[in-house]
Protein backbone atom coordinates (compact mmCIF):
# COMPACT_ATOMS: atom_id res chain seq x y z
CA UNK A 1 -47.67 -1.18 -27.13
CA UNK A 2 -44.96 1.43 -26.15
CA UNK A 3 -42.72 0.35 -23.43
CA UNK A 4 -40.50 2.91 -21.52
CA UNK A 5 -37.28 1.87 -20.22
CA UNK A 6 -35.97 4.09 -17.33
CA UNK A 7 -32.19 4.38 -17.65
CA UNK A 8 -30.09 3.33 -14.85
CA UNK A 9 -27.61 5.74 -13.67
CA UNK A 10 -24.25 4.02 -13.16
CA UNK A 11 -22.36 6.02 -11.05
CA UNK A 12 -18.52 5.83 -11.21
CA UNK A 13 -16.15 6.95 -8.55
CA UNK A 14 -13.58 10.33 -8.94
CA UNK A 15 -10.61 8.24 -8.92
CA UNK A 16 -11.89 5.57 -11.76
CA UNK A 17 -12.83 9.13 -13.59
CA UNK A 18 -9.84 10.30 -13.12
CA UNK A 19 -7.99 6.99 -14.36
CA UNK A 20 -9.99 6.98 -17.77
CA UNK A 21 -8.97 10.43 -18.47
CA UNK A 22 -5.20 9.52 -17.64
CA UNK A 23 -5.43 6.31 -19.75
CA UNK A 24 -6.53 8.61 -22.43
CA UNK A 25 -3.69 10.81 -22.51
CA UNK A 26 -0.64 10.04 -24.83
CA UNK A 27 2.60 8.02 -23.48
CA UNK A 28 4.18 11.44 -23.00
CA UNK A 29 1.79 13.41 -21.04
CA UNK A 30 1.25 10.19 -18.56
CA UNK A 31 5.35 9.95 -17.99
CA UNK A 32 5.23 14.00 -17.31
CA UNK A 33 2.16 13.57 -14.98
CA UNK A 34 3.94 10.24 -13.53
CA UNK A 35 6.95 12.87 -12.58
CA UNK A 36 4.91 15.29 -11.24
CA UNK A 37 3.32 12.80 -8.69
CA UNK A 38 6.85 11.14 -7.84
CA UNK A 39 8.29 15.09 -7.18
CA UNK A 40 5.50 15.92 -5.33
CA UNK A 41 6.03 12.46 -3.37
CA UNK A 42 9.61 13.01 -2.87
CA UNK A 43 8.98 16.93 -2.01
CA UNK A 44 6.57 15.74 0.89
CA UNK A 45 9.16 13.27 2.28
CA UNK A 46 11.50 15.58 2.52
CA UNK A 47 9.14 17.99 4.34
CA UNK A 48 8.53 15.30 7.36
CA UNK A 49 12.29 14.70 7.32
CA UNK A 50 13.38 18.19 8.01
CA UNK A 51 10.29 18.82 10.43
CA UNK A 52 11.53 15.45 12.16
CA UNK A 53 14.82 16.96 12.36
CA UNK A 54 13.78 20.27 13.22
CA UNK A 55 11.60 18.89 16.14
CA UNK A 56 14.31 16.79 17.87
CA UNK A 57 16.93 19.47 17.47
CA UNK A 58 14.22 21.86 18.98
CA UNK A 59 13.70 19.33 22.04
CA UNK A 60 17.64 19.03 22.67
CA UNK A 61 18.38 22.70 22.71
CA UNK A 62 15.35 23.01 24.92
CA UNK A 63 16.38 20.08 27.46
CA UNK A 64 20.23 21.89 26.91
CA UNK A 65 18.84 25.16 28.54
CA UNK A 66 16.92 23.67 30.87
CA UNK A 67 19.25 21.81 32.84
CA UNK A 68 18.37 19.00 31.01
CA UNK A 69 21.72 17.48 29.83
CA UNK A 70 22.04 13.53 28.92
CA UNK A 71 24.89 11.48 28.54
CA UNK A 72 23.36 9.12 26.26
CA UNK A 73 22.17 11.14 23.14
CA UNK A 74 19.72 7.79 22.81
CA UNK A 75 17.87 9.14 26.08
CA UNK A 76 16.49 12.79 23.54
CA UNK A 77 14.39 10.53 21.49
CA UNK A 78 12.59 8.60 23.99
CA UNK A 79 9.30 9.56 25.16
């Protein structure tokens, strides 16, 4: 009697993938990519920050020319 067993595909997700390839690597190359991700981090922070300060700086030089002037630098960050 022959049987025939149909395999199961077991699917498994990018990021679980992606973690059995890391856990792979040596102690070295995981600290350098562990860097990488904590610069890139950091890097991306630092982008909202400056666009944060770029946009309210933008606002009270716009409110400045128009007339706009408050006594209570509070009063530029409400909406």
């Amino acid at each position: 009697m022959i049987t025939t067993v149909i395999p199961q595909s077991q699917k498994i997700s990018k990021v679980d993938a992606l973690w059995v390839l890391i856990q792979s690597q040596t102690k070295a190359v995981r600290k350098v990519l562990t860097e990488r991700l904590l610069a890139e981090q950091s890097q991306t922070k630092a982008k909202a920050q400056q666009q944060m300060v770029k946009d309210s700086l933008t606002r009270a030089f716009d409110e400045l020319h128009a007339g706009k002037v408050h006594r209570d630098a509070r009063k530029l960050f409400a909406k």
